[in-house]
Protein backbone atom coordinates (compact mmCIF):
# COMPACT_ATOMS: atom_id res chain seq x y z
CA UNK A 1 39.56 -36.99 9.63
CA UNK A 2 40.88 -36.25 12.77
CA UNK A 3 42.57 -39.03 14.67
CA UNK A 4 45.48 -39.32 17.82
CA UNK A 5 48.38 -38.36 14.88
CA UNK A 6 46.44 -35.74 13.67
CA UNK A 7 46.12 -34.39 17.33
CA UNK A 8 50.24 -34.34 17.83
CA UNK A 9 50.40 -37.91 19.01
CA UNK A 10 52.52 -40.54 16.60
CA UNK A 11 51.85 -43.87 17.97
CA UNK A 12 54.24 -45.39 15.76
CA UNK A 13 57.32 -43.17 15.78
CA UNK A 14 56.44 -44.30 19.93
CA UNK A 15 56.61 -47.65 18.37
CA UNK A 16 59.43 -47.31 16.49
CA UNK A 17 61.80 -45.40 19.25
CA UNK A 18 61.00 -48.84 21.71
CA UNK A 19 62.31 -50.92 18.35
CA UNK A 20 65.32 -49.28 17.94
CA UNK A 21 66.91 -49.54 21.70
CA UNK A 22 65.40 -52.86 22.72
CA UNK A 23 68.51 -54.37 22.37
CA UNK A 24 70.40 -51.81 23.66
CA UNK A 25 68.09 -51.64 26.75
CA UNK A 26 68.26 -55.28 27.32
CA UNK A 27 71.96 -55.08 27.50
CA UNK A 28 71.83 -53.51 30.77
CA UNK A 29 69.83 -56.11 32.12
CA UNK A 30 71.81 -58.11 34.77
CA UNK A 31 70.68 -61.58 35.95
CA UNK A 32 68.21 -60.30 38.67
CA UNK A 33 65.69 -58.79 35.79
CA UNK A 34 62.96 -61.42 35.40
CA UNK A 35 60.90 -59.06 32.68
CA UNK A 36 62.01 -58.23 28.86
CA UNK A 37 61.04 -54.65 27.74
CA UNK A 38 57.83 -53.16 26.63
CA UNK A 39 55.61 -54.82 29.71
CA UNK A 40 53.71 -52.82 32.11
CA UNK A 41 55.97 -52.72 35.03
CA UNK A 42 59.69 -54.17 35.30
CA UNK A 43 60.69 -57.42 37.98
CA UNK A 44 63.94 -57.49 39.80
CA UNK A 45 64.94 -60.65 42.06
CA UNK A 46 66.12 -59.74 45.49
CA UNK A 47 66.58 -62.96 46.35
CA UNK A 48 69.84 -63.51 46.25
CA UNK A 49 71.13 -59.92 46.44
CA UNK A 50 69.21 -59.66 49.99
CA UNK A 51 71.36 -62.59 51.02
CA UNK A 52 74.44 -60.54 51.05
CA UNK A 53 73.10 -57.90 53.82
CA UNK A 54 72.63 -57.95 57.40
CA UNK A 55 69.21 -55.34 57.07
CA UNK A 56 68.74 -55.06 53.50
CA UNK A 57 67.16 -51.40 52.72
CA UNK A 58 66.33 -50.03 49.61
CA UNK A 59 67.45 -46.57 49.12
CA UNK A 60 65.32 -44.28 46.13
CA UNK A 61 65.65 -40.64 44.45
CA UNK A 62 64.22 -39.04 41.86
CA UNK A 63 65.76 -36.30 39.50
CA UNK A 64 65.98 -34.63 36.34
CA UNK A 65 68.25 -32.93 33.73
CA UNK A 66 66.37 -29.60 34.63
CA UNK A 67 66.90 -27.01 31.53
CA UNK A 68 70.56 -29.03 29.82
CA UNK A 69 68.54 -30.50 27.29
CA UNK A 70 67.84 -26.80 26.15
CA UNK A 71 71.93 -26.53 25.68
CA UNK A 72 71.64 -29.72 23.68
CA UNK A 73 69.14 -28.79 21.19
CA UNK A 74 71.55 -25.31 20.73
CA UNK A 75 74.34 -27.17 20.11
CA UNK A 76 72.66 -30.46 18.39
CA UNK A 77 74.23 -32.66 20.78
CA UNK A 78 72.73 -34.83 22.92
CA UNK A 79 74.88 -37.48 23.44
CA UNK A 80 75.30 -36.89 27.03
CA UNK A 81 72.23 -36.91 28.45
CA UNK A 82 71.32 -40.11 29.03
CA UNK A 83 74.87 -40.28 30.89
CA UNK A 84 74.08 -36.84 32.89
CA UNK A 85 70.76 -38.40 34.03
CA UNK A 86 72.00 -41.82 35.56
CA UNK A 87 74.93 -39.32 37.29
CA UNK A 88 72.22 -37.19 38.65
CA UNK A 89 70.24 -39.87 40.51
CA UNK A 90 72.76 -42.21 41.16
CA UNK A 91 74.66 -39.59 42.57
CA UNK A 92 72.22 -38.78 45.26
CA UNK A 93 72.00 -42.09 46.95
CA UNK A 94 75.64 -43.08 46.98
CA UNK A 95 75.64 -40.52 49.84
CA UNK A 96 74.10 -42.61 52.03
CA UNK A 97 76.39 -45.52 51.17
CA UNK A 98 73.74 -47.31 48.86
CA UNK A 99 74.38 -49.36 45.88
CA UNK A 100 72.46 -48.38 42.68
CA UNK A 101 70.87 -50.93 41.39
CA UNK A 102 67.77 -50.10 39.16
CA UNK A 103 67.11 -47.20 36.67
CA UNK A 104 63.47 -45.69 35.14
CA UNK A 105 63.81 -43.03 32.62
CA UNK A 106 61.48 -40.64 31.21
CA UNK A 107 61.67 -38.83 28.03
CA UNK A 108 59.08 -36.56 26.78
CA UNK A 109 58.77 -33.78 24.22
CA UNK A 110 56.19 -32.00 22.34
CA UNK A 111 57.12 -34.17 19.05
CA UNK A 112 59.28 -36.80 19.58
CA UNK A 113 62.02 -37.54 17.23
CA UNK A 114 63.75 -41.21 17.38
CA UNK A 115 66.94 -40.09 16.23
CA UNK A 116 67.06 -37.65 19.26
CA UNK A 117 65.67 -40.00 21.62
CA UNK A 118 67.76 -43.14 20.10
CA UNK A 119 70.98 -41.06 21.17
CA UNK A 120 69.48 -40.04 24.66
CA UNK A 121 68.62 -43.45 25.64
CA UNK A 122 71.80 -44.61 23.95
CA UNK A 123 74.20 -42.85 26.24
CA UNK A 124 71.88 -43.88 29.34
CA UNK A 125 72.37 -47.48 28.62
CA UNK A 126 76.50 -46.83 28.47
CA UNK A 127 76.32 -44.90 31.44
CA UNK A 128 73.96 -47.86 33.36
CA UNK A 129 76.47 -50.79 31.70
CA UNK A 130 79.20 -48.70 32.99
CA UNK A 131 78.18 -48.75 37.21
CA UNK A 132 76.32 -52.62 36.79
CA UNK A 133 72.93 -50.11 36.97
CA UNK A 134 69.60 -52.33 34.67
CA UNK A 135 67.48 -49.83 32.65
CA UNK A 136 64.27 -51.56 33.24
CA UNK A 137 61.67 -49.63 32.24
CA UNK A 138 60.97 -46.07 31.08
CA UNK A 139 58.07 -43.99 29.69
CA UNK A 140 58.56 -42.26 26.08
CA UNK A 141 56.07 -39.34 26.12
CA UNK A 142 54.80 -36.92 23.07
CA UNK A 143 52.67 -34.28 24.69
CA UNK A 144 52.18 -31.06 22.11
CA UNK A 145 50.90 -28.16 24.42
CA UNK A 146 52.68 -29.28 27.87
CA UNK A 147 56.17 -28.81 26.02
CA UNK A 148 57.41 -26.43 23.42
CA UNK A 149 58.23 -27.57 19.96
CA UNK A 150 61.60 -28.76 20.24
CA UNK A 151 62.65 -29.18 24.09
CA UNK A 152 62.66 -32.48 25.67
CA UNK A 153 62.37 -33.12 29.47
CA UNK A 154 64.32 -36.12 30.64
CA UNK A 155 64.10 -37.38 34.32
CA UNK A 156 64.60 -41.09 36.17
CA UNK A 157 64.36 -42.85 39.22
CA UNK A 158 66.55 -44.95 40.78
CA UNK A 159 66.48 -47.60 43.37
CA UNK A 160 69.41 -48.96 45.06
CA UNK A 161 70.52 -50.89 48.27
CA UNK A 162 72.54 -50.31 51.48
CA UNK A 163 72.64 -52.10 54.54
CA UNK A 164 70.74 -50.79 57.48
CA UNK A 165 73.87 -50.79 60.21
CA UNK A 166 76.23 -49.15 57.40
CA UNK A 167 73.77 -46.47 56.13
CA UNK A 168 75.98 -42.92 56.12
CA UNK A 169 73.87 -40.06 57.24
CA UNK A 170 76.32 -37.59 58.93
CA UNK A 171 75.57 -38.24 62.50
CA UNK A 172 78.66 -38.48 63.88
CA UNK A 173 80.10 -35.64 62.60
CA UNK A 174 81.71 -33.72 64.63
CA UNK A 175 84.20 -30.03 64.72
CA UNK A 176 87.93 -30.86 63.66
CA UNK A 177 86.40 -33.23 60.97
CA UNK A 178 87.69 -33.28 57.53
CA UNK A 179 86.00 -31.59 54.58
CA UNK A 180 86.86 -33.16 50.87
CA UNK A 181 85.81 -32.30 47.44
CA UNK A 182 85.59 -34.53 44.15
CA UNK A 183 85.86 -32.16 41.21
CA UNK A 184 83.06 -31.48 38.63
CA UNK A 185 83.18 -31.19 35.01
CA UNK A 186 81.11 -28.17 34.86
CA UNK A 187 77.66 -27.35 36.00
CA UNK A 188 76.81 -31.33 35.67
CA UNK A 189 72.95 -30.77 35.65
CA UNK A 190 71.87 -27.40 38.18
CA UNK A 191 72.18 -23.78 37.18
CA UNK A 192 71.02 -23.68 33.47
CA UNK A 193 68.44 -20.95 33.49
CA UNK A 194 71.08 -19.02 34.90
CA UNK A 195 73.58 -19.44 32.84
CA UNK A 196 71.76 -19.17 30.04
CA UNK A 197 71.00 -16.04 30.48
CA UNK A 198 73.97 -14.70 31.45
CA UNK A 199 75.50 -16.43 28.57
CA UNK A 200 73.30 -16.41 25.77
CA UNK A 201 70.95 -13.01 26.34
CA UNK A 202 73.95 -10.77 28.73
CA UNK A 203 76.87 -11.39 27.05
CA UNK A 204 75.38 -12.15 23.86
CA UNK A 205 77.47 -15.44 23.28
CA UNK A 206 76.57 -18.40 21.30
CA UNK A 207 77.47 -22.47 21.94
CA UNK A 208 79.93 -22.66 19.18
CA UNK A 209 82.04 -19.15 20.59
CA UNK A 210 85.25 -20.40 22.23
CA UNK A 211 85.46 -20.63 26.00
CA UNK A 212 87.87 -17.95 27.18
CA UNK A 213 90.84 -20.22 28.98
CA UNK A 214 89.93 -23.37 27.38
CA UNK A 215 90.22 -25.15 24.15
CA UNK A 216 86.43 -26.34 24.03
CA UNK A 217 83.60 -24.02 23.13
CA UNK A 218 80.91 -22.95 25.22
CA UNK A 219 78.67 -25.40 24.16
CA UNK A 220 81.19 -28.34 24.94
CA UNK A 221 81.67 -27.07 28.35
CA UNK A 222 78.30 -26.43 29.41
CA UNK A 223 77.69 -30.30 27.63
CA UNK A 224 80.22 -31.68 29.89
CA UNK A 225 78.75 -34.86 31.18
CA UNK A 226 77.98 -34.86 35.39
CA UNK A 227 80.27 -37.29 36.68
CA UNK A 228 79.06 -40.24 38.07
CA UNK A 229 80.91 -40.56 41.81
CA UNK A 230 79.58 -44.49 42.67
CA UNK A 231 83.27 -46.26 41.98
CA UNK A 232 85.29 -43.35 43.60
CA UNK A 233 82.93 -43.60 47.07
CA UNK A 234 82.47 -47.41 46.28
CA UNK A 235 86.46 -47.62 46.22
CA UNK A 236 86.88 -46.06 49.68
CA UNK A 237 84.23 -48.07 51.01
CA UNK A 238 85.25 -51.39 50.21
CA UNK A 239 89.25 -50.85 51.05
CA UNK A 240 87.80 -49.78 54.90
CA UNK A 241 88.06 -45.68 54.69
CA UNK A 242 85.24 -44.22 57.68
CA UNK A 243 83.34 -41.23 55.77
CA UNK A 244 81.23 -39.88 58.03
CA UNK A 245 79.07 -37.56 55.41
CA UNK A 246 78.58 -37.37 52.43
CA UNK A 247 77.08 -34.83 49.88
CA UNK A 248 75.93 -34.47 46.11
CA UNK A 249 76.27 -30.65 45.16
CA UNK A 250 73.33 -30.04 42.82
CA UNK A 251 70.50 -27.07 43.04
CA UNK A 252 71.67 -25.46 45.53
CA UNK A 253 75.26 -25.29 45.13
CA UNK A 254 77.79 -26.37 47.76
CA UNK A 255 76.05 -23.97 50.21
CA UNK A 256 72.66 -25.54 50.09
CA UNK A 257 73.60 -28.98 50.10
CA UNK A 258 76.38 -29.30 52.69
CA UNK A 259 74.22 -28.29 55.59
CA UNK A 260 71.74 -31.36 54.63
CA UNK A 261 74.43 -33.99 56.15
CA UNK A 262 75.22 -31.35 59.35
CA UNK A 263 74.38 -31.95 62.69
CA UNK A 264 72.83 -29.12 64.49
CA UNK A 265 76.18 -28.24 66.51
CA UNK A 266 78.10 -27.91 63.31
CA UNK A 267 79.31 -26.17 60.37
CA UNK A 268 81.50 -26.43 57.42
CA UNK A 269 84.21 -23.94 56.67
CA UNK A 270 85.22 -23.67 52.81
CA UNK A 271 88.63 -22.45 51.66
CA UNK A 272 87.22 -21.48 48.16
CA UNK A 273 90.79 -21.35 46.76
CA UNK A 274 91.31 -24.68 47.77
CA UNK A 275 90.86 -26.30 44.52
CA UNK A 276 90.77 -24.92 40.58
CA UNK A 277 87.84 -22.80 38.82
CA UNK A 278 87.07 -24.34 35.72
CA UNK A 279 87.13 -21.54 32.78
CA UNK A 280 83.14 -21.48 32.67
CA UNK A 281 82.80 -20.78 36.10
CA UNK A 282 85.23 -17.84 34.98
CA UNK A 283 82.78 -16.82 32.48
CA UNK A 284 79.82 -17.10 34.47
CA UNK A 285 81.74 -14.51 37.32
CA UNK A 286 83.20 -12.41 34.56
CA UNK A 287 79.97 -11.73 32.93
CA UNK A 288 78.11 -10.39 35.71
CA UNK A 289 79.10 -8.84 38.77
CA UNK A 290 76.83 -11.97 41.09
CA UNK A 291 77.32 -11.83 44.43
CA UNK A 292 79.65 -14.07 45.94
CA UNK A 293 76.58 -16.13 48.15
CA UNK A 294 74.33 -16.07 44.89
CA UNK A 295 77.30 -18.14 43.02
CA UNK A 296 77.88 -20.58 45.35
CA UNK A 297 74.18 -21.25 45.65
CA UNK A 298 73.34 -21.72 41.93
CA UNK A 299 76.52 -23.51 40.64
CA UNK A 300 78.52 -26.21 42.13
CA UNK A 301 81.47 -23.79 41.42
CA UNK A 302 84.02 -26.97 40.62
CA UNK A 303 82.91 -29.24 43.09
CA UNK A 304 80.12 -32.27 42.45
CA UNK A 305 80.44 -34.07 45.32
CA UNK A 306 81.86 -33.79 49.32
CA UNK A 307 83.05 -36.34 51.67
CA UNK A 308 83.61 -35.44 55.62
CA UNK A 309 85.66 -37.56 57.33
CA UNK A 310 87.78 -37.87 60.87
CA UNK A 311 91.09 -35.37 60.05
CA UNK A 312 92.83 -38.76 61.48
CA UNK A 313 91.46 -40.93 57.96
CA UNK A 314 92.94 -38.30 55.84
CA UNK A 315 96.50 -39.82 54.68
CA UNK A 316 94.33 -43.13 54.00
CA UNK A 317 91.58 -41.09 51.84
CA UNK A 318 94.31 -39.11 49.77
CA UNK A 319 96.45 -42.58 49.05
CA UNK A 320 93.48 -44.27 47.79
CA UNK A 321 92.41 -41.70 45.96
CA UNK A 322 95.77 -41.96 44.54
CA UNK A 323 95.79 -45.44 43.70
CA UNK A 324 92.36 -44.91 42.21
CA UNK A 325 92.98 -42.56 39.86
CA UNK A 326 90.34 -40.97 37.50
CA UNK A 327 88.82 -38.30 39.44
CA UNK A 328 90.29 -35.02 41.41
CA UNK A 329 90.44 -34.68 44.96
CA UNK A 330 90.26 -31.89 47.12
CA UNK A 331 91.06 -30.74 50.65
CA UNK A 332 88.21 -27.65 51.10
CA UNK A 333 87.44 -27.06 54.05
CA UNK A 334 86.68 -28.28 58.09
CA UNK A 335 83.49 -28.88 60.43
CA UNK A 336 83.57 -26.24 63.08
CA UNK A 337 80.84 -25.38 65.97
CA UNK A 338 77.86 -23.46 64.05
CA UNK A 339 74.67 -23.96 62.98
CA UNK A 340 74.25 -26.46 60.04
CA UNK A 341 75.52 -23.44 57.87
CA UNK A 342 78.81 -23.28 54.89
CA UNK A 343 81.44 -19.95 55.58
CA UNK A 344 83.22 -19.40 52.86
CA UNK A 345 86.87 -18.47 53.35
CA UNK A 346 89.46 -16.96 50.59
């Protein structure tokens, strides 16, 4: 007889991932969620959070892990994910100034397998406990014939909060400003298909070869979870430092994403030596002979995320960055008169 399992569709293993991180889920949950897991659609009170804004506006994005989870199943690891994908939205409306505050995931795979997807949504909950982000809802998917047997596509939403007179959009940029970079651990989520196949089908590599000027193996570095930048711009928020701009360097590389935050009058020179290649980004260069624009356009070549700020708020960004600690900052660059575009200097 042919029924929904029989077609590629196992209600219960469905069933059975949603049993397994319920309370793991729930975890994440802060005081505002008024629904438990497994309803239709999740409830968040504003009430009180609206209270502590002048213009309370909600701030969205949507992303996804792209072609990582590919690395993952080479390697068998896929304890990362879940952290990569809350890094990945969360990242994108920090620039703005907003506060993350809600998370919806979605997970789907030709067959799905709850050990895999236990571990995914496992490191998603960390990475959500970690920046006071609630998980609070999510879609677990098997689709055979939209998916290949084996890969998993993971993506999310967020929704966060900023106040209306304090949003950051790069307006008041201006020549002379500033340009800082926040160091990446790798290619965080962008530039996969790429590197695969330089990796994997040029150079004939495999995840488990060592990485050439590094004590982890390729499959560790390309794993390296994105770095989530909330507490670092949340840091120099709250202790007064005036960022004008703010980017998130993802597809697109640092010369795609730069120029979104630009006002029409200006653009950013990079001083490329300005801060340290990582050994894959080594790799990547060393395998093929790319040209210098393609590279900076696919990968975020060492740099996640930029800040632009007046040259005069410079001392007060590098001493709290300092007394932060954690993540690596950068002097890269300057605005100059141009045309929303990134020159790259060496």
């Amino acid at each position: 007889m042919i029924d929904y399992k029989a077609a590629g569709v196992d209600i219960d293993t469905g069933n059975e991932i949603v049993n397994r991180i319920k309370r793991r889920v729930k975890q994440t949950f802060s005081s505002n969620v008024l629904t438990d897991l497994g309803g239709f659609a999740g409830l968040y009170d504003l009430k009180t959070l609206v209270n502590q804004y002048e213009h309370p506006v909600l701030v969205q994005s949507i992303d996804g892990l792209g072609t990582k989870p590919i690395i993952a199943k080479l390697a068998g690891n896929y304890q990362y994910l879940g952290y990569d994908l809350l890094s990945a939205t969360a990242n994108d409306i920090i620039v703005v100034g907003a506060k993350p505050l809600v998370l919806l995931d979605y997970v789907a795979s030709a067959k799905l397998d709850a050990n895999i997807i236990e571990t995914i949504i496992n490191s998603m909950c960390r990475a959500c406990q970690e920046n006071d982000v609630s998980l609070i809802g999510g879609e677990t998917a098997e689709m055979p014939g939209v998916y290949q047997t084996g890969e998993i596509d993971i993506a999310g939403i967020i929704t966060g909060i900023v106040d209306k007179n304090k949003v950051i959009d790069g307006r008041f940029i201006q020549p002379g400003d500033s340009v800082y970079g926040l160091a990446s651990s790798g290619l965080h989520t962008n530039g996969y298909s790429l590197a695969r196949k330089l990796i994997f089908e040029t150079a004939k590599l495999t995840v488990d070869d060592n990485l050439p000027g590094s004590t982890l193996t390729i499959g560790e570095a390309l794993l390296a979870p994105h770095i989530n930048y909330f507490k670092f711009v949340d840091f120099m928020l709250s202790h007064a430092l005036e960022i004008k701009g703010m980017a998130h360097i993802t597809g697109g590389g640092l010369l795609e994403n730069v120029p979104r935050i630009l006002p029409a009058h200006c653009s950013v020179r990079l001083q490329i030596k300005g801060w340290p290649t990582l050994p894959i980004f080594d790799l990547l260069k060393n395998i093929e002979p790319l040209p210098i624009q393609d590279l900076y356009r696919t990968f975020n070549m060492g740099i996640g995320y930029v800040l632009i700020i007046d040259s005069k708020q410079a001392s007060h960004l590098e001493k709290l960055a300092k007394e932060l600690g954690t993540y690596h900052l950068y002097k890269i660059g300057e605005v100059i008169s141009g045309k929303q575009e990134v020159e790259l200097c060496s």
